[in-house]
PDB file of N, CA and C in Angstrom:
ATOM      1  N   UNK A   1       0.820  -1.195   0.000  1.00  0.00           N
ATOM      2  CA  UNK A   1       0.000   0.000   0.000  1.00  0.00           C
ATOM      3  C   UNK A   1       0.866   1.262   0.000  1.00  0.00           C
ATOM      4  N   UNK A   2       1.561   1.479   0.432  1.00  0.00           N
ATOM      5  CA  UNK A   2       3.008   2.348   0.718  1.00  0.00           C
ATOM      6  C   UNK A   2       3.787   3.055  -0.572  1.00  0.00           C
ATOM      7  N   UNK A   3       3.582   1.659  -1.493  1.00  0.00           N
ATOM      8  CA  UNK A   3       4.245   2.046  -2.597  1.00  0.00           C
ATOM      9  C   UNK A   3       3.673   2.582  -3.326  1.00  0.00           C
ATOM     10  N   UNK A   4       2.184   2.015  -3.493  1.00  0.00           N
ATOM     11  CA  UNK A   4       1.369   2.487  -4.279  1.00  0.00           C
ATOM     12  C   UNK A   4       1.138   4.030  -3.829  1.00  0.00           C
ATOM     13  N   UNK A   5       1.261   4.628  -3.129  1.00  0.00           N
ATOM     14  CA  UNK A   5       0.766   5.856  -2.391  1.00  0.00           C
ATOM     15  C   UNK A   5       1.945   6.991  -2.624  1.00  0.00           C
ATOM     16  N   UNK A   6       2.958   6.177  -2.438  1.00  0.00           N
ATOM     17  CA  UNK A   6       4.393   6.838  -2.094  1.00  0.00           C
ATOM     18  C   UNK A   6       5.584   6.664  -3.677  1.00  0.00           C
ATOM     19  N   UNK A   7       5.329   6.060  -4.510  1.00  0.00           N
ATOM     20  CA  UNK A   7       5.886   5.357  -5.559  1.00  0.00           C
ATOM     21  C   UNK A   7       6.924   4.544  -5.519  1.00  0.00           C
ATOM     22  N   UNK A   8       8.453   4.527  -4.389  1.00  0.00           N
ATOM     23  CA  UNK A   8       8.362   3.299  -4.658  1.00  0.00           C
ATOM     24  C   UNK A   8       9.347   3.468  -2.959  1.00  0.00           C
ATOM     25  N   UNK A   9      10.138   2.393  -2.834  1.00  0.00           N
ATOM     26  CA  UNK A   9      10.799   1.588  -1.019  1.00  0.00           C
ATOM     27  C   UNK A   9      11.978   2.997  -0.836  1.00  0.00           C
ATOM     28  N   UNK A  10      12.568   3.362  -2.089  1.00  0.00           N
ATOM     29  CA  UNK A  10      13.482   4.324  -2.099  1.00  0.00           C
ATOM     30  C   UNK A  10      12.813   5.686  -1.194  1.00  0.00           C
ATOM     31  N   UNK A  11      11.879   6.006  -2.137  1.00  0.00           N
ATOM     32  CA  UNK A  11      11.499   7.129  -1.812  1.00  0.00           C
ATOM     33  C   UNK A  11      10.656   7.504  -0.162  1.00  0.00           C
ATOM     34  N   UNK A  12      10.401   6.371   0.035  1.00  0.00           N
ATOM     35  CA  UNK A  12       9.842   5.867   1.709  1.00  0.00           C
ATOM     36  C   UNK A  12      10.975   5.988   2.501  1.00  0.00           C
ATOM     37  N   UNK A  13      11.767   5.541   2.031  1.00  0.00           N
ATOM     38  CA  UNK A  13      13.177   5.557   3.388  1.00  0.00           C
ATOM     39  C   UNK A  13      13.491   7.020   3.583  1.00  0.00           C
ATOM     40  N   UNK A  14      13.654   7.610   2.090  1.00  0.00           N
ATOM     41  CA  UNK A  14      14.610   8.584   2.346  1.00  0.00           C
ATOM     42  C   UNK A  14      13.910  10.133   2.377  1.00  0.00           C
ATOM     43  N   UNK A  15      12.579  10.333   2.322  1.00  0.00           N
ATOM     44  CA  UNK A  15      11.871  11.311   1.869  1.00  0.00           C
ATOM     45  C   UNK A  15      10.489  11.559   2.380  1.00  0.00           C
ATOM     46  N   UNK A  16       9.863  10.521   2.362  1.00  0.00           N
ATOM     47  CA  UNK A  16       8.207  10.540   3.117  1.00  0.00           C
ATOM     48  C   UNK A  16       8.311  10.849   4.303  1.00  0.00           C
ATOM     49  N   UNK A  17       7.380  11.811   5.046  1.00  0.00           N
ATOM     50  CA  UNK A  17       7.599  12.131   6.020  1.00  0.00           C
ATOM     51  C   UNK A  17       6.911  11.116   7.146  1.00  0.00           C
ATOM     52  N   UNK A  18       7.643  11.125   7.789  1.00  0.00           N
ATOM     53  CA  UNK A  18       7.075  10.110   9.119  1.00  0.00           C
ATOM     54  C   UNK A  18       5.383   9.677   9.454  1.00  0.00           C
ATOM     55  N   UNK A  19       5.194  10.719   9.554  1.00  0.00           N
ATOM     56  CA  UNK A  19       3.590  11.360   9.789  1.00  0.00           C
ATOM     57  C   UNK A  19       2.858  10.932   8.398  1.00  0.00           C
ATOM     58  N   UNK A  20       3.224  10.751   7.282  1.00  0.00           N
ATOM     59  CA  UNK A  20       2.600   9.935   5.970  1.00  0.00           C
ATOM     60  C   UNK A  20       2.473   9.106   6.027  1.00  0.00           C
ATOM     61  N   UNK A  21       3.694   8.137   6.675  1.00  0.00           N
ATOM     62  CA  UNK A  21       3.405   6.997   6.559  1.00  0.00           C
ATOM     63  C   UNK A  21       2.298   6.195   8.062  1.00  0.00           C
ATOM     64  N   UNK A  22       2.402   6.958   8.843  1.00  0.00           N
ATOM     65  CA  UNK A  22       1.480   6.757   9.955  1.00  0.00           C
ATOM     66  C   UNK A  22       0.415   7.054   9.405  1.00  0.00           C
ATOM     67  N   UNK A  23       0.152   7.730   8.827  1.00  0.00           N
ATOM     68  CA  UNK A  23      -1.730   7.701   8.270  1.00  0.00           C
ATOM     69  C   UNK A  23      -1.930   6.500   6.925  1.00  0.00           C
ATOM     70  N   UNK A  24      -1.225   6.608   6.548  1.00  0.00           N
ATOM     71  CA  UNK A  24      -0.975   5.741   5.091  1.00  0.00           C
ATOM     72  C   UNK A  24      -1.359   4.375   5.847  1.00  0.00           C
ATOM     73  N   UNK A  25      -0.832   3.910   6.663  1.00  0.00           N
ATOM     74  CA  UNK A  25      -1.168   2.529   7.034  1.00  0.00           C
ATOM     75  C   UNK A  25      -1.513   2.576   8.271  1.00  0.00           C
ATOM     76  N   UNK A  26      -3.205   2.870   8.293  1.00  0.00           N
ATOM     77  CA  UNK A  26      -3.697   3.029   9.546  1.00  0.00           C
ATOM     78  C   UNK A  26      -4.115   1.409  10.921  1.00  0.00           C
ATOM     79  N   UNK A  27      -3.684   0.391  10.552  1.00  0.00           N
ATOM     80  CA  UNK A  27      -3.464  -0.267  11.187  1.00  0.00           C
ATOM     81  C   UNK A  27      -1.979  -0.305  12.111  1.00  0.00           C
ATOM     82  N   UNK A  28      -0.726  -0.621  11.314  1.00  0.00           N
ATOM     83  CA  UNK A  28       0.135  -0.538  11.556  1.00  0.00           C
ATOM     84  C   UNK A  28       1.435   0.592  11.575  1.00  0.00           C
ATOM     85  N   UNK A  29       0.883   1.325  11.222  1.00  0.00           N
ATOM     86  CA  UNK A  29       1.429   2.579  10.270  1.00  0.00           C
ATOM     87  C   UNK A  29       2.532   2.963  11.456  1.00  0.00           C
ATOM     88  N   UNK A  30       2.169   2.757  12.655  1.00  0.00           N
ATOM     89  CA  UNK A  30       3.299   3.577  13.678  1.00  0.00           C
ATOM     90  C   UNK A  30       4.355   2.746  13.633  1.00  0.00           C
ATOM     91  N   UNK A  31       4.463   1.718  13.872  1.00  0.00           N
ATOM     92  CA  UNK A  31       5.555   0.509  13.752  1.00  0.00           C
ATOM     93  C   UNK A  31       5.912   1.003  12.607  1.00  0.00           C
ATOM     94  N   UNK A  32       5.829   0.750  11.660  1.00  0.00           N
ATOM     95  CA  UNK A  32       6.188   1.302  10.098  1.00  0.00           C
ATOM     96  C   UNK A  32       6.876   2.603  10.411  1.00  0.00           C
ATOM     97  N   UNK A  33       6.421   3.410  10.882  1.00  0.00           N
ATOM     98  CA  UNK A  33       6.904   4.588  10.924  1.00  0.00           C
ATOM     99  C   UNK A  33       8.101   4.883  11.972  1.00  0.00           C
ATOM    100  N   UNK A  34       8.133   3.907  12.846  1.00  0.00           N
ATOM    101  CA  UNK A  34       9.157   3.994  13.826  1.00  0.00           C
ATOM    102  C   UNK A  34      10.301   3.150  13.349  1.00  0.00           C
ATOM    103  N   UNK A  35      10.062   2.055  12.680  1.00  0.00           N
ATOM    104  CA  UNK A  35      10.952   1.447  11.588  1.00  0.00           C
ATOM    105  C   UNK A  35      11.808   2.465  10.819  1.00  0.00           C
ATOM    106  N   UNK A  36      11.389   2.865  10.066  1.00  0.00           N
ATOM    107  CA  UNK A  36      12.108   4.258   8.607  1.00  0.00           C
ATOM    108  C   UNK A  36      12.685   5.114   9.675  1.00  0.00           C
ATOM    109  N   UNK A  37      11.994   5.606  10.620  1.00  0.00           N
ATOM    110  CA  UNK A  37      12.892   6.487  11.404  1.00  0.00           C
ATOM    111  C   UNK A  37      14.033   6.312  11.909  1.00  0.00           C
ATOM    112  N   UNK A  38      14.084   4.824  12.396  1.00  0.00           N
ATOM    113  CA  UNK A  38      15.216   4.063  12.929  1.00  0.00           C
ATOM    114  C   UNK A  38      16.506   4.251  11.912  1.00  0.00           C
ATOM    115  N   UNK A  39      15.608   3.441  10.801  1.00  0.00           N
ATOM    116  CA  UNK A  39      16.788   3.339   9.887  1.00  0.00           C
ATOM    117  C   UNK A  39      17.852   4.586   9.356  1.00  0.00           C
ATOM    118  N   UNK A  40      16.594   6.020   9.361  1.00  0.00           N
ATOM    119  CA  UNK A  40      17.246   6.908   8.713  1.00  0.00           C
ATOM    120  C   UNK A  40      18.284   7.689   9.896  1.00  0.00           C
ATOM    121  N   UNK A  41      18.248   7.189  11.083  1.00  0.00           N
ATOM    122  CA  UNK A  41      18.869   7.618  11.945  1.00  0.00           C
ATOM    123  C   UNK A  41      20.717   6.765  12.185  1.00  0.00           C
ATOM    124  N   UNK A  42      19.953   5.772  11.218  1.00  0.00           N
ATOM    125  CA  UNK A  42      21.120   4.760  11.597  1.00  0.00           C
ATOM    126  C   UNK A  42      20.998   4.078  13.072  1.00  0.00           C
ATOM    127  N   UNK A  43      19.941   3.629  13.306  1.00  0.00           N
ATOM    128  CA  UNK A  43      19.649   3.247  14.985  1.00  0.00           C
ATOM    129  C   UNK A  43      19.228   1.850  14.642  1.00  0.00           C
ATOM    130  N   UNK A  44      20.192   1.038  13.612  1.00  0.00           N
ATOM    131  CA  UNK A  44      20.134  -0.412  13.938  1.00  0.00           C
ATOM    132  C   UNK A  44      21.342  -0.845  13.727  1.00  0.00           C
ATOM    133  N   UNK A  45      21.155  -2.561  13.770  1.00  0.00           N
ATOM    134  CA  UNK A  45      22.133  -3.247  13.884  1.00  0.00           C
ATOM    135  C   UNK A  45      22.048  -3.781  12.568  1.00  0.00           C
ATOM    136  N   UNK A  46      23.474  -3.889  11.989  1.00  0.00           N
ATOM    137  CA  UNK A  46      24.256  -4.294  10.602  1.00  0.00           C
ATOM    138  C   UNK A  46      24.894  -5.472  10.796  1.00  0.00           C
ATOM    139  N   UNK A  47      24.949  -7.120  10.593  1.00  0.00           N
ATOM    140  CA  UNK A  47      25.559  -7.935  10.451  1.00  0.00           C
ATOM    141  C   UNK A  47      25.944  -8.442   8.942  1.00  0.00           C
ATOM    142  N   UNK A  48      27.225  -7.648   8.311  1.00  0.00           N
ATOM    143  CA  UNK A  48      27.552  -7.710   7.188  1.00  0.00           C
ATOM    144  C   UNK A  48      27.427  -9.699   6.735  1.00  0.00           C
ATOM    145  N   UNK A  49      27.208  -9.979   5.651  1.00  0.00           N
ATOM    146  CA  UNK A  49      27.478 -11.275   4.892  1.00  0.00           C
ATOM    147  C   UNK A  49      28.617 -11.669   4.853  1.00  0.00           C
ATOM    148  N   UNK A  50      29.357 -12.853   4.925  1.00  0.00           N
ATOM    149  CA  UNK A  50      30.460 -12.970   3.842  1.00  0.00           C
ATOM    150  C   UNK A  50      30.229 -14.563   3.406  1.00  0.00           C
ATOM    151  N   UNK A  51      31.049 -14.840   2.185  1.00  0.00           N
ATOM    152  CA  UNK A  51      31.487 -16.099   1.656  1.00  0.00           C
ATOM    153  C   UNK A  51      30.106 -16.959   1.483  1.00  0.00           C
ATOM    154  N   UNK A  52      29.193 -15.814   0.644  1.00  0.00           N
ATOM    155  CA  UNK A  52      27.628 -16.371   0.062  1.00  0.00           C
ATOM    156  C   UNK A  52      26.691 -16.443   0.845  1.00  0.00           C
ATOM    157  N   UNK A  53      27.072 -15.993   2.652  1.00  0.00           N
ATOM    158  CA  UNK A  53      26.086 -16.147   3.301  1.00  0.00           C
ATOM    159  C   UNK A  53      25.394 -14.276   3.409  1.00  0.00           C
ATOM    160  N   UNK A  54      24.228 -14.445   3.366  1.00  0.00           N
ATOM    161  CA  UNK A  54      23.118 -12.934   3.483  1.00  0.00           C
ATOM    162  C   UNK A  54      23.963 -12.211   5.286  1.00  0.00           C
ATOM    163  N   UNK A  55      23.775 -11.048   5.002  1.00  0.00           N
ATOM    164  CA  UNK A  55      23.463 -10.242   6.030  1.00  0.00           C
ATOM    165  C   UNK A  55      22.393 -10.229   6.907  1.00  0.00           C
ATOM    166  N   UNK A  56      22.582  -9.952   7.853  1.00  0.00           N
ATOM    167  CA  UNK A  56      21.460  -9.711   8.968  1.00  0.00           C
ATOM    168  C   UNK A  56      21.382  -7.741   9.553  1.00  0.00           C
ATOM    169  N   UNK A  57      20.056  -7.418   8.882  1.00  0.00           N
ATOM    170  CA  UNK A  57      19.129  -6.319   8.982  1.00  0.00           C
ATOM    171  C   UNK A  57      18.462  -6.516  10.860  1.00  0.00           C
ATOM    172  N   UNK A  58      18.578  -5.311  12.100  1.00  0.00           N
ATOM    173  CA  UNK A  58      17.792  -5.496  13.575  1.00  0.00           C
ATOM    174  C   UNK A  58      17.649  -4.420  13.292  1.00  0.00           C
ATOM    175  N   UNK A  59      16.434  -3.842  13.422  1.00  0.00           N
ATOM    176  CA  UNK A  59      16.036  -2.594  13.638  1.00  0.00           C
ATOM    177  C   UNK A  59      15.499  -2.482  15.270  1.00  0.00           C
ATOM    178  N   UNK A  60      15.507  -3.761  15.764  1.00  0.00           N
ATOM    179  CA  UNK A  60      14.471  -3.521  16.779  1.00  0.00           C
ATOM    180  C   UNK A  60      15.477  -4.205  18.210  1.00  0.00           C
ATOM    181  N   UNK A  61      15.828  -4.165  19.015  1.00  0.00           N
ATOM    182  CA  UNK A  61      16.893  -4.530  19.979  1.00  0.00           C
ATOM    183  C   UNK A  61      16.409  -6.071  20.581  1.00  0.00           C
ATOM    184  N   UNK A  62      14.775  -6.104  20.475  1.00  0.00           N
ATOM    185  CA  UNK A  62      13.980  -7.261  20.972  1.00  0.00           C
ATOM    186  C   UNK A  62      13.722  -8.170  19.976  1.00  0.00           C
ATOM    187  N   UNK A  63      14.469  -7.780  19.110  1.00  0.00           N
ATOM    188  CA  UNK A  63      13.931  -9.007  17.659  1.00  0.00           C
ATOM    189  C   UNK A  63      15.260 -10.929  17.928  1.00  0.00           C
TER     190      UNK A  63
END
């Protein structure tokens, strides 16, 4: 729904304002919105990949 509203994941991270996306997804929209904030703050945890194995993305300290 996000994308459709917002056009596309880029423009959500780096540009939509917080408060958009909290109305935009009125079920969940605050989680969502406290998510992007995190990220754009740099307020998670980065476990780089190596040797074909994926990275690990924590935004959340309880995950």
């Amino acid at each position: 729904r996000l994308i459709e509203t917002f056009d596309s994941e880029l423009e959500i991270l780096l540009n939509v304002p917080v408060g958009d996306i909290t109305g935009a997804l009125p079920e969940n929209g605050q989680r969502v919105a406290e998510g992007v904030s995190k990220v754009r703050a740099g307020d998670i945890y980065f476990e780089p990949g190596f040797d074909g194995q994926f990275g690990k993305v924590q935004v959340w300290s309880d995950e």
